[in-house]
Protein backbone atom coordinates (compact mmCIF):
# COMPACT_ATOMS: atom_id res chain seq x y z
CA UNK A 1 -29.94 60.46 -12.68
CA UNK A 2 -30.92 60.10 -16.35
CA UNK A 3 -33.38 61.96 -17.55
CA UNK A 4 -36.58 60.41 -19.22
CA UNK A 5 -36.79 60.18 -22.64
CA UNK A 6 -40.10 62.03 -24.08
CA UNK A 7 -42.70 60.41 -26.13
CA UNK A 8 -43.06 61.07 -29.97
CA UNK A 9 -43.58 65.05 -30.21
CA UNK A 10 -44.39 67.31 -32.73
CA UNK A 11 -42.55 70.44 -34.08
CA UNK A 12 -44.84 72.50 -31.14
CA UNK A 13 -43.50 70.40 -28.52
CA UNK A 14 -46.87 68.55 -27.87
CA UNK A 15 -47.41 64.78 -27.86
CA UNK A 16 -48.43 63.37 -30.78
CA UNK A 17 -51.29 60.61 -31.68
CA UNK A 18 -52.29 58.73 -33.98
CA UNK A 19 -55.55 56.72 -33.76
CA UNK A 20 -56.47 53.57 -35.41
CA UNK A 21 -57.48 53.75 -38.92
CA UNK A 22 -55.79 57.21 -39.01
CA UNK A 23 -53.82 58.78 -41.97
CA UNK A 24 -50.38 59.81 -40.46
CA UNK A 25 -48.41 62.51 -41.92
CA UNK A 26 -44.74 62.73 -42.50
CA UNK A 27 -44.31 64.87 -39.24
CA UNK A 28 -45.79 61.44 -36.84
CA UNK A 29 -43.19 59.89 -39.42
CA UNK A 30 -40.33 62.42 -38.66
CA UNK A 31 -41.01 62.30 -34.65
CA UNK A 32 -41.12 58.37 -35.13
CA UNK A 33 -37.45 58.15 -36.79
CA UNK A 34 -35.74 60.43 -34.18
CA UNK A 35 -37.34 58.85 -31.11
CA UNK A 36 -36.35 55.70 -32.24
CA UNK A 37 -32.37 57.20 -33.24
CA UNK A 38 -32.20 58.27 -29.52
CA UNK A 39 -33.91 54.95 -28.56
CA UNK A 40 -30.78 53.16 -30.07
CA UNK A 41 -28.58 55.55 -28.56
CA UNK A 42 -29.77 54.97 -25.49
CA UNK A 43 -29.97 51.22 -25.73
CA UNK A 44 -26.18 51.52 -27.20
CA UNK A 45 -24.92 52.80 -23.94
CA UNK A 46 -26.99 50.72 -22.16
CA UNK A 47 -26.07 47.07 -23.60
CA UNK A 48 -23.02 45.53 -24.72
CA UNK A 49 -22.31 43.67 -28.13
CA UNK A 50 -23.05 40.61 -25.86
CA UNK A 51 -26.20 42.01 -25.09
CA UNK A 52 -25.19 42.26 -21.50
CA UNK A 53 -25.80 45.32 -19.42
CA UNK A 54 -23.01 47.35 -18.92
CA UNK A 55 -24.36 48.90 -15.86
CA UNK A 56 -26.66 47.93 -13.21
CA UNK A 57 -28.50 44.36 -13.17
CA UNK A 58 -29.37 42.11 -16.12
CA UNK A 59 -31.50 39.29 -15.69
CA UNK A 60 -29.49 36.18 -15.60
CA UNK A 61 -33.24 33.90 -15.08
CA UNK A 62 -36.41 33.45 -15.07
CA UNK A 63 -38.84 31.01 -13.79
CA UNK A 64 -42.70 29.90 -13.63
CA UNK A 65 -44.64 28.24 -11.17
CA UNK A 66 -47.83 28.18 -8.61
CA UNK A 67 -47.19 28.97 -5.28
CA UNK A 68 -48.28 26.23 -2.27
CA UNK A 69 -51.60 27.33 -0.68
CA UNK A 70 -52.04 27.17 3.46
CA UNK A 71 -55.80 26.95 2.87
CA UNK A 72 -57.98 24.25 5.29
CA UNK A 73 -57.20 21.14 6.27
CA UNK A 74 -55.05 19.85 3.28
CA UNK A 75 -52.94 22.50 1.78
CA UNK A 76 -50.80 21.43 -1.19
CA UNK A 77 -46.98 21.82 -2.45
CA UNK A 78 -45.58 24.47 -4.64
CA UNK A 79 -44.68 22.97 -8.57
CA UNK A 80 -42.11 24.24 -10.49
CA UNK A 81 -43.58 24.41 -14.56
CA UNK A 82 -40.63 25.58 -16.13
CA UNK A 83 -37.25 27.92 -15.65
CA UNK A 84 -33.82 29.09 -16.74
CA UNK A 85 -30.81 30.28 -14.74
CA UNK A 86 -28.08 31.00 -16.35
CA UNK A 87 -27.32 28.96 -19.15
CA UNK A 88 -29.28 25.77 -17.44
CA UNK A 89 -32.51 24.98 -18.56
CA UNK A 90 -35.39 23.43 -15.46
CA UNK A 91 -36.38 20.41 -18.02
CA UNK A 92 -32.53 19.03 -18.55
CA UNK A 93 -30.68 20.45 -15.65
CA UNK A 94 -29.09 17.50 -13.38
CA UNK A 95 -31.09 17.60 -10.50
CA UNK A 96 -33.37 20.70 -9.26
CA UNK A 97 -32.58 23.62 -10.76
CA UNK A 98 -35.45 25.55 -8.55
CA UNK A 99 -37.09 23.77 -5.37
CA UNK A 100 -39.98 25.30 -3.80
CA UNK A 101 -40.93 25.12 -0.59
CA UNK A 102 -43.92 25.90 1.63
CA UNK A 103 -43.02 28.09 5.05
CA UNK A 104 -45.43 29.91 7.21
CA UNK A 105 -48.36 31.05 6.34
CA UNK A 106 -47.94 32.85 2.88
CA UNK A 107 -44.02 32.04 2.73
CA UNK A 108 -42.59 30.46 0.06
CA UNK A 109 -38.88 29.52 -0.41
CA UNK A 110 -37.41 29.23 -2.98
CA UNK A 111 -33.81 27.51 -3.42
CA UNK A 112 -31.57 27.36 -7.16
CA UNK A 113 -29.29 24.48 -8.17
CA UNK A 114 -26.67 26.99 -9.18
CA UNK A 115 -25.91 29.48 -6.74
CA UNK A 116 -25.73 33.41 -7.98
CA UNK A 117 -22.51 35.13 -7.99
CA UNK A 118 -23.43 37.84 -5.06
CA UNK A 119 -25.94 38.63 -2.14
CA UNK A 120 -26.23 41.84 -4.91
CA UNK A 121 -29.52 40.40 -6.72
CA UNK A 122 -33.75 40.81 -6.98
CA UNK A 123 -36.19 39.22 -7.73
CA UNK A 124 -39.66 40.57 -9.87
CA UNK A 125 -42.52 38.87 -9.92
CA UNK A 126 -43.88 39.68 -13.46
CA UNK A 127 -47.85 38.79 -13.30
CA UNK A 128 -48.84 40.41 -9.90
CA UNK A 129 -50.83 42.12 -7.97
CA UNK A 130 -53.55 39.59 -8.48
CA UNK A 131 -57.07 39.21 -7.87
CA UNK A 132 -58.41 36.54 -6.28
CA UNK A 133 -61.98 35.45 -4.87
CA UNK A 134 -63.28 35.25 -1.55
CA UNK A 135 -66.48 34.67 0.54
CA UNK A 136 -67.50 37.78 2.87
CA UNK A 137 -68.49 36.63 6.13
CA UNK A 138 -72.52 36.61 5.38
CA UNK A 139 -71.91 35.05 2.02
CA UNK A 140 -71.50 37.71 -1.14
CA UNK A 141 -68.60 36.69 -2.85
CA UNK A 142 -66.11 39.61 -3.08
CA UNK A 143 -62.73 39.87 -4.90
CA UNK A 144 -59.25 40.91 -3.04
CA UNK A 145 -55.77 41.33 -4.20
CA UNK A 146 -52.63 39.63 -3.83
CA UNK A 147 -49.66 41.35 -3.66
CA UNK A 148 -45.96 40.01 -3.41
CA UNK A 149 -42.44 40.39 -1.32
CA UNK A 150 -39.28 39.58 -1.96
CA UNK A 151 -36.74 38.79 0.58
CA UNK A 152 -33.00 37.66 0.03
CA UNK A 153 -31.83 34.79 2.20
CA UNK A 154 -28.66 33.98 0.85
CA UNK A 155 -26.66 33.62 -2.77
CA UNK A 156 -29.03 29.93 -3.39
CA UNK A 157 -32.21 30.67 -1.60
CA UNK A 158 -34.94 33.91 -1.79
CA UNK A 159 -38.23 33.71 -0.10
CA UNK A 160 -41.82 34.94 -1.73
CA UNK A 161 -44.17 36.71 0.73
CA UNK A 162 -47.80 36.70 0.08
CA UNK A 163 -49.35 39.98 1.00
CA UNK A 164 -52.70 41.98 0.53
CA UNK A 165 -56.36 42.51 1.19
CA UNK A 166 -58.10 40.70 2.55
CA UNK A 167 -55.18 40.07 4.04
CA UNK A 168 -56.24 35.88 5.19
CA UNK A 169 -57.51 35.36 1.73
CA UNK A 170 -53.88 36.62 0.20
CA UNK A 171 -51.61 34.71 2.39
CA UNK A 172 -53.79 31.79 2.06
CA UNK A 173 -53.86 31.48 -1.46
CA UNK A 174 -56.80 29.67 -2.08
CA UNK A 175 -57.04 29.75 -5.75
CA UNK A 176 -53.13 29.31 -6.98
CA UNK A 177 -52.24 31.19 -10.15
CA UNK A 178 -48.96 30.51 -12.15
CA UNK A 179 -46.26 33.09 -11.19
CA UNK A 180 -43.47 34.15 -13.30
CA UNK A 181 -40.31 35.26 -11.46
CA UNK A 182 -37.23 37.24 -12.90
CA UNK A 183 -34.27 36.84 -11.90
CA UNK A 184 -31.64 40.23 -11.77
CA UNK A 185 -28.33 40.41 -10.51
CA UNK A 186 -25.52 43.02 -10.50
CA UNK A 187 -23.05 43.10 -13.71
CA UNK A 188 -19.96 40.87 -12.62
């Protein structure tokens, strides 16, 4: 397992800070230049010239968009605002790129227009937990948080769980916020 590179430390071995508005010296500067020489070692070994990684995953797309809500009488559809997979772009790729869909309560699916080269892939939602408001059964308003799941379906298709506390409130998702998504999958 690699081991964690420290922050920017002085000659004593302590962390070192410098507050706004601060004079630094030359040994922040000194601490500064080799933190960021093994920073570029590490990201050396990490990337290749292509800026692919050369082990692990490497996000191959991203995508944002408001999840459907399952709230009263008329709940409404997921929309997709914008996305890349691969080298496709949402706004000029023929046909859907991404297609949302609304499952059960606080499942969404979502399926891609180009399919991913392996079952070996994950999915991070960027902007979450989130709050969100509710009503307490005798009327305070009160504010929860909603929490998401991934779940791999196949090599086109990944559902998005809603979880969290109140748990009703979070699967409902009465008060849709734009998600951001990131796509990962394992170097080919």
């Amino acid at each position: 397992m690699p081991k964690p590179m420290p922050g920017i430390v002085g000659p004593d071995g302590e962390p070192m800070y410098a507050l706004s508005g601060e004079h630094i010296g030359a040994e922040h500067l000194n601490a500064a230049t080799s933190w960021t020489r093994r920073a570029h070692a590490a990201l050396t070994l990490e990337h290749a010239a292509s800026g692919a990684h050369n082990r692990g995953y490497h996000a191959v797309g991203a995508v944002r968009l408001r999840l459907p809500t399952w709230y009263g009488t008329n709940p409404t559809d997921g929309r997709i605002y914008e996305g890349r997979l691969f080298e496709h772009d949402h706004a000029t790729f023929a046909g859907a790129l991404f297609r949302i869909m609304r499952g059960g309560i606080g499942q969404a699916t979502i399926t891609l227009g180009v399919a991913l080269p392996s079952l070996d892939y994950f999915v991070r939602v960027m902007n979450g937990p989130q709050p969100f408001g509710y009503q307490v059964t005798g009327g305070s308003p009160a504010v929860g948080t909603r929490h998401f799941r991934f779940v791999r379906l196949s090599t086109r298709d990944f559902r998005i769980e809603l979880h969290g506390s109140p748990a009703t409130g979070a699967a409902e998702n009465r008060d849709p916020v734009p998600v951001c998504l990131e796509i990962y999958t394992a170097k080919r």
